[in-house]
Protein backbone atom coordinates (compact mmCIF):
# COMPACT_ATOMS: atom_id res chain seq x y z
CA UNK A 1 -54.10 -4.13 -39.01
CA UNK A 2 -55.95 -5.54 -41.83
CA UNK A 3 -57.94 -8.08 -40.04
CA UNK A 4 -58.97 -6.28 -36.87
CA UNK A 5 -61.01 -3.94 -39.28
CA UNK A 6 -62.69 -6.92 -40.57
CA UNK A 7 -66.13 -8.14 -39.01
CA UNK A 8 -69.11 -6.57 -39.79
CA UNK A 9 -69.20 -3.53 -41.31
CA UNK A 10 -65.58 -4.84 -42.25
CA UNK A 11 -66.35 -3.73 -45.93
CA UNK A 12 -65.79 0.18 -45.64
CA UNK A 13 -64.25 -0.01 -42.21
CA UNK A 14 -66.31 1.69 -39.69
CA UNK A 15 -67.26 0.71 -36.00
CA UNK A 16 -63.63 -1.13 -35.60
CA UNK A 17 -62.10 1.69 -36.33
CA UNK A 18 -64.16 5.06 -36.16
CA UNK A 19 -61.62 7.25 -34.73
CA UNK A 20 -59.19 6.30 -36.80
CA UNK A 21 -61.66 6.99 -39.64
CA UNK A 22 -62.61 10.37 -38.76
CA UNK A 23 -58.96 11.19 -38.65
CA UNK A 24 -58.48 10.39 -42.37
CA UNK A 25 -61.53 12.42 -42.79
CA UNK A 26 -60.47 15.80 -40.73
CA UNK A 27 -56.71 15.19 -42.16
CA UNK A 28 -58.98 15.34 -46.00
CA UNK A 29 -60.51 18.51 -44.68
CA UNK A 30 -57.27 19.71 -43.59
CA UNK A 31 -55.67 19.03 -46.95
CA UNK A 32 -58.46 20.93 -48.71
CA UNK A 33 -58.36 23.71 -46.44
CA UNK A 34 -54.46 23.92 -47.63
CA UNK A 35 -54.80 22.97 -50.89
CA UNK A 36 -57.37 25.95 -51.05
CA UNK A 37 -54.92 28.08 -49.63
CA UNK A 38 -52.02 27.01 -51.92
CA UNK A 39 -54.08 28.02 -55.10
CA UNK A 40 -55.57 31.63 -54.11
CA UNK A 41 -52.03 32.40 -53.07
CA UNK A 42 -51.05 31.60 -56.68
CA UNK A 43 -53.68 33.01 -58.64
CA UNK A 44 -53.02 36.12 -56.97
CA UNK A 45 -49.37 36.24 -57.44
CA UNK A 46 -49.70 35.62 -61.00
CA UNK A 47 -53.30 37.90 -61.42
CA UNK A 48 -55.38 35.43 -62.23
CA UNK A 49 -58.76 36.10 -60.97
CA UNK A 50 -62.14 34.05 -60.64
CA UNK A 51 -62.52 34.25 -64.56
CA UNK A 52 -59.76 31.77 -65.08
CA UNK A 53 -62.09 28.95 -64.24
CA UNK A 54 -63.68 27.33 -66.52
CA UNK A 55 -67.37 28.59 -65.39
CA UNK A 56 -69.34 30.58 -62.57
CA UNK A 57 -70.18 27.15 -60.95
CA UNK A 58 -66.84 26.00 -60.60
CA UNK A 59 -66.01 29.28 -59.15
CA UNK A 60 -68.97 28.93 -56.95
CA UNK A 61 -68.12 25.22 -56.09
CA UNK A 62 -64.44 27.03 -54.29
CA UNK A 63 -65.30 29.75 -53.13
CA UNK A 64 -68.39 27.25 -50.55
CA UNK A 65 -65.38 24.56 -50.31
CA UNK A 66 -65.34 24.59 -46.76
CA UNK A 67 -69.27 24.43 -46.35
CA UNK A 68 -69.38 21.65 -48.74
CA UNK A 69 -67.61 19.39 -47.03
CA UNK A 70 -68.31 18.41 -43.43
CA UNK A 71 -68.31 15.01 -41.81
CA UNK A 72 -71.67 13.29 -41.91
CA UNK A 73 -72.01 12.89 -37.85
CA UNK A 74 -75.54 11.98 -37.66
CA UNK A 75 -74.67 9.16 -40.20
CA UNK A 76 -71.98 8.11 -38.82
CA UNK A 77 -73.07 7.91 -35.42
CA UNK A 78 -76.11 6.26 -36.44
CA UNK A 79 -74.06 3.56 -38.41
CA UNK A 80 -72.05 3.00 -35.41
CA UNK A 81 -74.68 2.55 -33.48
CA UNK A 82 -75.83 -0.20 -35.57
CA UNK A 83 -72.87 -2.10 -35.32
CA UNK A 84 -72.15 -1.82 -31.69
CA UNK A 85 -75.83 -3.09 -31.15
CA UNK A 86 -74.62 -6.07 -34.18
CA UNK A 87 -72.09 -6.87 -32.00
CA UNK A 88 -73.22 -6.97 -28.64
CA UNK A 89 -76.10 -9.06 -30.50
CA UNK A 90 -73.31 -11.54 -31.46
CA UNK A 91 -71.28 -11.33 -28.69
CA UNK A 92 -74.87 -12.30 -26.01
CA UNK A 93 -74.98 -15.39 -28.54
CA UNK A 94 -71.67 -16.80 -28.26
CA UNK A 95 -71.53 -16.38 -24.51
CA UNK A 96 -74.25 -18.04 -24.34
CA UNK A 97 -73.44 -21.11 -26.41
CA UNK A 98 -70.01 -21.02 -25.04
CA UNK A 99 -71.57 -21.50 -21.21
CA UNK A 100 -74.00 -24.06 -23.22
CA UNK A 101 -71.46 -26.23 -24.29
CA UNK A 102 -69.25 -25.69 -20.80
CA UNK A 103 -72.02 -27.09 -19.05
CA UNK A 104 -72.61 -30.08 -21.21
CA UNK A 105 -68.68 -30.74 -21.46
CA UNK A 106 -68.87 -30.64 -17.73
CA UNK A 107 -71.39 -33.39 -17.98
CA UNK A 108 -69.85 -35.52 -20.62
CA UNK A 109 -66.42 -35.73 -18.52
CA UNK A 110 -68.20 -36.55 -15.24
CA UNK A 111 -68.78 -40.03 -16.95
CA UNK A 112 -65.64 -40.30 -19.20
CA UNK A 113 -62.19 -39.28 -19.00
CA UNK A 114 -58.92 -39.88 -21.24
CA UNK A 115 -56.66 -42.31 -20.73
CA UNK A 116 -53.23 -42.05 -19.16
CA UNK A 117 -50.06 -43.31 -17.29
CA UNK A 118 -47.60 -43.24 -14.58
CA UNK A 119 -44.14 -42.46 -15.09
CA UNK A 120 -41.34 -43.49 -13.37
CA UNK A 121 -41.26 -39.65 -11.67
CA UNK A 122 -44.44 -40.69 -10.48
CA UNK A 123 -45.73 -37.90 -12.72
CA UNK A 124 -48.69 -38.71 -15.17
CA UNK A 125 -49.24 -38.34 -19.08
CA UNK A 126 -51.68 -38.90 -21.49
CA UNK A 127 -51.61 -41.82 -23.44
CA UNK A 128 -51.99 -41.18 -26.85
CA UNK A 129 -52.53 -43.22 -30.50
CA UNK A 130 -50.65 -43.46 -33.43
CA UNK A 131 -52.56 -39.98 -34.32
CA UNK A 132 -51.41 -37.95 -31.52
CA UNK A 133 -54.90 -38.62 -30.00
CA UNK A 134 -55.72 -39.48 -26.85
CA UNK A 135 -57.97 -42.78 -25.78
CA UNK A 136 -61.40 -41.66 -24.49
CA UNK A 137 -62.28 -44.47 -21.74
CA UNK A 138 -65.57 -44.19 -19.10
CA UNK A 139 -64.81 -43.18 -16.19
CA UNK A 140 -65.12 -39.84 -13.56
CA UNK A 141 -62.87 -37.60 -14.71
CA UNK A 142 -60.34 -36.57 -11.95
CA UNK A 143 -59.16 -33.04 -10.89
CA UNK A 144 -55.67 -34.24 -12.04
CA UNK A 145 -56.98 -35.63 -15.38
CA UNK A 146 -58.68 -32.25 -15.98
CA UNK A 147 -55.80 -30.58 -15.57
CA UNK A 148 -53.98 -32.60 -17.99
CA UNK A 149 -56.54 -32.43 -20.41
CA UNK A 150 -56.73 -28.48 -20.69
CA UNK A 151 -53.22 -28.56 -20.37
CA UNK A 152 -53.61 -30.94 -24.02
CA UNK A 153 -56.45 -28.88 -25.35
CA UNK A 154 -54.48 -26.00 -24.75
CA UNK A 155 -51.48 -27.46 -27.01
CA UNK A 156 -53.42 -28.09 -29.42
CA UNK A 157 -55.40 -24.82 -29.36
CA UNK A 158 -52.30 -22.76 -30.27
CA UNK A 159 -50.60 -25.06 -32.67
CA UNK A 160 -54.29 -24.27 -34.51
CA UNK A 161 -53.86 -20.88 -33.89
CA UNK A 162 -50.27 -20.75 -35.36
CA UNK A 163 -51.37 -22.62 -38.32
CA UNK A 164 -54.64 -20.13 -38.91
CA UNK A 165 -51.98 -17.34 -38.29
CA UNK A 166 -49.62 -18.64 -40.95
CA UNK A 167 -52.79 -19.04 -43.25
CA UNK A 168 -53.65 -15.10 -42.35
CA UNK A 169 -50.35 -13.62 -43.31
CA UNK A 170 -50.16 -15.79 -46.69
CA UNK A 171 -53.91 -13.89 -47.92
CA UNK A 172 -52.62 -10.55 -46.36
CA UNK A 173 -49.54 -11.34 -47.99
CA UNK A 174 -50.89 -12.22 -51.46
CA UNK A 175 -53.41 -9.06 -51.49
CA UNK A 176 -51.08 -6.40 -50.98
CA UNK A 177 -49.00 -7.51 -53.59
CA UNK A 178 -52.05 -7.82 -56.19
CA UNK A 179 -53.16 -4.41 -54.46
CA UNK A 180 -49.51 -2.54 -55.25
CA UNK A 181 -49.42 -4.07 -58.72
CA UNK A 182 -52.79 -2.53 -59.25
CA UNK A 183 -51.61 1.00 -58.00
CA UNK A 184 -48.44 0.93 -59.35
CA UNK A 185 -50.04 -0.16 -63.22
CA UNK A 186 -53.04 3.11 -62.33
CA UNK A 187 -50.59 5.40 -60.47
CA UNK A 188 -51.28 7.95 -62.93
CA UNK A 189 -55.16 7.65 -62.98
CA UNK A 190 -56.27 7.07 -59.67
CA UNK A 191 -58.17 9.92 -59.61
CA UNK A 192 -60.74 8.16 -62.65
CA UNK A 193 -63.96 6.90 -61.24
CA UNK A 194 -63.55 3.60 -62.95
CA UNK A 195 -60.00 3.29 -61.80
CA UNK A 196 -61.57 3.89 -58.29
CA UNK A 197 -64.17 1.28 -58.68
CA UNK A 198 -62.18 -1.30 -59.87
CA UNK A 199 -59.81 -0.91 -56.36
CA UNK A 200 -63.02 -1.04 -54.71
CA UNK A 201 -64.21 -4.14 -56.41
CA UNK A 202 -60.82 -5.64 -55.73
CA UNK A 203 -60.86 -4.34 -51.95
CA UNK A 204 -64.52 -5.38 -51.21
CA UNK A 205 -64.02 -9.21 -52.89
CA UNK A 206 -60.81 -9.07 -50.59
CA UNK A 207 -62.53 -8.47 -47.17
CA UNK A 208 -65.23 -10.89 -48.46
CA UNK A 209 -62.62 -13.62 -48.56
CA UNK A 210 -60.96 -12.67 -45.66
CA UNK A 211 -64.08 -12.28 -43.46
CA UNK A 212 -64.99 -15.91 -44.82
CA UNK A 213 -61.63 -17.43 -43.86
CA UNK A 214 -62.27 -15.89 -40.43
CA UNK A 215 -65.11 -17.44 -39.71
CA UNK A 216 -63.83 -21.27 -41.15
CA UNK A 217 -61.23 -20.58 -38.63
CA UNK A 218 -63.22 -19.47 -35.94
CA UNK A 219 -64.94 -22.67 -36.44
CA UNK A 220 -62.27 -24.69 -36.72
CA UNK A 221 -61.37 -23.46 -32.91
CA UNK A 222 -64.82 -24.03 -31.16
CA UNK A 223 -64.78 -27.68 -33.07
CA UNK A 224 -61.07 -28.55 -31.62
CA UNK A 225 -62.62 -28.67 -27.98
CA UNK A 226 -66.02 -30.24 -28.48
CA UNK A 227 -65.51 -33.98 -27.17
CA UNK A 228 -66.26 -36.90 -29.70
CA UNK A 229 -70.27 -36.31 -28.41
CA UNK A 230 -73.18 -36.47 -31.11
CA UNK A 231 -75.29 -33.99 -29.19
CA UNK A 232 -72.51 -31.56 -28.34
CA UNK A 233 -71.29 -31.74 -31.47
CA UNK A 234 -74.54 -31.16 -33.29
CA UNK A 235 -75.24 -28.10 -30.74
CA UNK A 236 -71.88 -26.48 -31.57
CA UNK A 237 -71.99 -26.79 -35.52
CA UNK A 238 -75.60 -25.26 -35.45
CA UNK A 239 -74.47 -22.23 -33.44
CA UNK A 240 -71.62 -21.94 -35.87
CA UNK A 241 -74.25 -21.85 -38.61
CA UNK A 242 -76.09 -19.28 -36.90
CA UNK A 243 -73.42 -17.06 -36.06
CA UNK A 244 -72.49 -17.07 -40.29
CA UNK A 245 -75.76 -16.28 -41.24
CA UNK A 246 -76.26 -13.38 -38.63
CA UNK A 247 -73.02 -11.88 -39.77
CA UNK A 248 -74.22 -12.44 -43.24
CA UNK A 249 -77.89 -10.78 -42.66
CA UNK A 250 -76.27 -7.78 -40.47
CA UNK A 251 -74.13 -7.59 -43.04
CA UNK A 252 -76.41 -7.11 -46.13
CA UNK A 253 -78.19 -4.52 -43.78
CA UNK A 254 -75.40 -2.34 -43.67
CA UNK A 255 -74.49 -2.42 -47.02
CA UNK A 256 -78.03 -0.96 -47.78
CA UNK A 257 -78.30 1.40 -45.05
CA UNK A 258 -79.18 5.07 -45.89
CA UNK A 259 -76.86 6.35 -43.59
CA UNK A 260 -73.81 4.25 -44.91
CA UNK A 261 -74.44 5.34 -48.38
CA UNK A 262 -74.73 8.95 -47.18
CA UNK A 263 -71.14 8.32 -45.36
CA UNK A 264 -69.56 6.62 -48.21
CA UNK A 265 -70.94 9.30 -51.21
CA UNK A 266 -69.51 12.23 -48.68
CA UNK A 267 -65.69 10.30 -48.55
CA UNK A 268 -65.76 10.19 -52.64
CA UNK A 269 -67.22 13.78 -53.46
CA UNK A 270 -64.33 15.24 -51.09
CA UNK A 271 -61.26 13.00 -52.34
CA UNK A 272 -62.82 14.02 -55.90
CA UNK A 273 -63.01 17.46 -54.54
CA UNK A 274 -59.09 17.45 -52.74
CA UNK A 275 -57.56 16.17 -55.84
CA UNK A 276 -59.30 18.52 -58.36
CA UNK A 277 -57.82 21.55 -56.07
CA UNK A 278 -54.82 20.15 -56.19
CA UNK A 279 -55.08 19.02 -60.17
CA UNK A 280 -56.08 22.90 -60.56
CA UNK A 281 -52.74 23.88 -58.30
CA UNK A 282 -50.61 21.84 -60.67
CA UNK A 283 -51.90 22.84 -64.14
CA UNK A 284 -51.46 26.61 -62.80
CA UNK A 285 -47.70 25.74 -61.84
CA UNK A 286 -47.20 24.24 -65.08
CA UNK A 287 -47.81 27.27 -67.68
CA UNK A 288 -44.79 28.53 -70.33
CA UNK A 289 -42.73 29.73 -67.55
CA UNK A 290 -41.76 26.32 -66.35
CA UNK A 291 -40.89 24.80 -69.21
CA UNK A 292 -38.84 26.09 -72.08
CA UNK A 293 -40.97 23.72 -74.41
CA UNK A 294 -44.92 23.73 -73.26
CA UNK A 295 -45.14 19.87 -74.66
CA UNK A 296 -42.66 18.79 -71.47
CA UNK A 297 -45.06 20.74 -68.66
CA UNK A 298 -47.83 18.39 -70.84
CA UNK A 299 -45.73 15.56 -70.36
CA UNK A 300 -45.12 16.00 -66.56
CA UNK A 301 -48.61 16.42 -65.61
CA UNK A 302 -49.66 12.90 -67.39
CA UNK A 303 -46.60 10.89 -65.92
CA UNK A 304 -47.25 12.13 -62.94
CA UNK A 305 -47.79 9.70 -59.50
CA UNK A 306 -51.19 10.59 -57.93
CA UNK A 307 -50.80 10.38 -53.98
CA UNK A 308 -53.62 8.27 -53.31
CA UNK A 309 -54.39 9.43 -49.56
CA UNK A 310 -55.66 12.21 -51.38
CA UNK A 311 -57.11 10.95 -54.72
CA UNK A 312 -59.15 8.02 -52.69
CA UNK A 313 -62.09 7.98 -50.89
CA UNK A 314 -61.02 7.52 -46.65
CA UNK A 315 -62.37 3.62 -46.40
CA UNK A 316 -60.04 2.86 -48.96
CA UNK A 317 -56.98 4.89 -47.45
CA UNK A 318 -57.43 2.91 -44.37
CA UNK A 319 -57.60 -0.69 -46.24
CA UNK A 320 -54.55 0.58 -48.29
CA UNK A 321 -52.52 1.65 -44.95
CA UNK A 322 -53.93 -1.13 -42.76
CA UNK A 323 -52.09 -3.18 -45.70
CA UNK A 324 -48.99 -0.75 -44.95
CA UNK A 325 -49.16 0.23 -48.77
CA UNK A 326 -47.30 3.39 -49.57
CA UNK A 327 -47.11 6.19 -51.74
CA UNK A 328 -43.35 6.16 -51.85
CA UNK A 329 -43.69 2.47 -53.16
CA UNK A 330 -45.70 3.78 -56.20
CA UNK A 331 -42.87 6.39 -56.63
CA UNK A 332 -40.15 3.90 -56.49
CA UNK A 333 -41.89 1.82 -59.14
């Protein structure tokens, strides 16, 4: 899902998702290995031999596929390692102002309690405003008030949550459709490098905004149960504050880690790599023979749909599935 792969590292999806991300990668391999395959099986049916390529590089640059292309492991356990120690480093603070504010909450409601009544069942209820709110009075608070105030808190807690949910779907919503539009308008050229960047632009803007509304909304939730306190309140929105600018700071460091760039520049040199095989398959397939006017096997190689698991580098694959984008949907277009 689109949002569990956001956090940090969120922008090129890694430490949320690593297996999964290595599986794109080895099914890449996989589709080289075949793709490989495909076109030495034709060029020897037909006699071609090494000499149809262009040069002696390009020949070279086949024939050392496989040793080309291997997944970065050092890298990528390295960057890994970086985000599990981001997160534990995240996940130590917010325990600890979560048991923080527990304690002090404790404290505040051992001298003030909310208001409430007895009803005829000789039940009780809060007793609440003309704003749904309920009247804050001093006062011990007693093991049955408690329980009716988490029993409120928790009320209001998911009717948040649905709301933030609702919110969620609408972006998720809204970017796959601008996504699809953008595939569908570059089907045929998503193998160009500025076609590429573009999507990536559009993808990395995207988790931006999306990582941002997570954290207003994470907010929003440790807020709802802070009681109407100066000093709690004041302790809560600074530990909001620093949470943002830790994720923002661990952030930044990823982005200009060696070891991500290494991992990134490996996924784009072998979708380049996988699609060029298979763009060399394809012009072989489409010679005379094919077509009984040469102009038509022209023709069907530019109008035809690039599948973009291949074209694409693998952190964009994932965004693009997470997003449950499809090839067939460019087809259909």
């Amino acid at each position: 899902m689109f949002w569990k792969s956001l956090g940090i590292g969120s922008l090129i999806n890694l430490a949320s998702d690593v297996k999964r991300r290595r599986d794109v990668c080895l099914i890449q391999q996989q589709n080289l290995i075949s793709l490989r395959d495909a076109l030495n099986q034709l060029l020897a049916s037909r006699g071609y031999t090494g000499n149809d390529f262009e040069d002696d590089s390009e020949k070279e640059e086949l024939a050392e596929a496989l040793d080309q292309f291997y997944v970065p492991e050092e890298s990528n356990e390295a960057v890994t390692q970086m985000q599990s120690d981001f997160y534990s480093r995240r996940r130590e603070f917010r325990n600890d102002l979560s048991k923080r504010l527990g304690i002090l909450k404790d404290l505040f409601y051992s001298t003030h309690c909310l208001k409430s009544r007895v009803l005829p069942s000789g039940a009780s209820e809060l007793v609440l405003n003309e704003d749904g709110q309920p009247e804050l009075i001093e006062g011990c608070e007693s093991p049955e008030l408690k329980i009716l105030r988490e029993k409120w808190e928790k009320g209001l807690r998911q009717e948040l949550i649905d709301k933030h949910d609702a919110v969620r779907d609408q972006f998720v919503s809204k970017l796959r459709q601008e996504l699809l539009s953008f595939l569908r308008f570059n089907r045929t050229k998503l193998d160009q490098p500025d076609v590429c960047q573009v999507l990536t632009e559009k993808v990395v803007e995207a988790k931006r905004e999306g990582a941002k509304l997570m954290q207003e909304q994470e907010a929003e939730l440790w807020m709802l149960e802070v009681p109407d306190d100066p000093e709690m309140i004041a302790i809560a929105k600074d530990g909001l504050e620093k949470i943002a600018k830790m994720n923002e700071e661990e952030l930044h460091l990823e982005e200009e880690s060696e070891d991500m760039q290494i991992i990134l520049n490996f996924e784009r040199e072998l979708a380049s790599y996988i699609f060029r095989c298979g763009q060399e398959l394809r012009l072989k397939r489409y010679d005379s023979s094919d077509f009984l006017d040469p102009r038509e096997g022209l023709k069907a190689r530019e109008e035809e749909v690039i599948d973009f698991t291949n074209a694409l580098p693998a952190h964009l694959v994932n965004c693009l599935t997470d997003l449950e984008i499809t090839n067939e949907e460019l087809m259909d277009y």
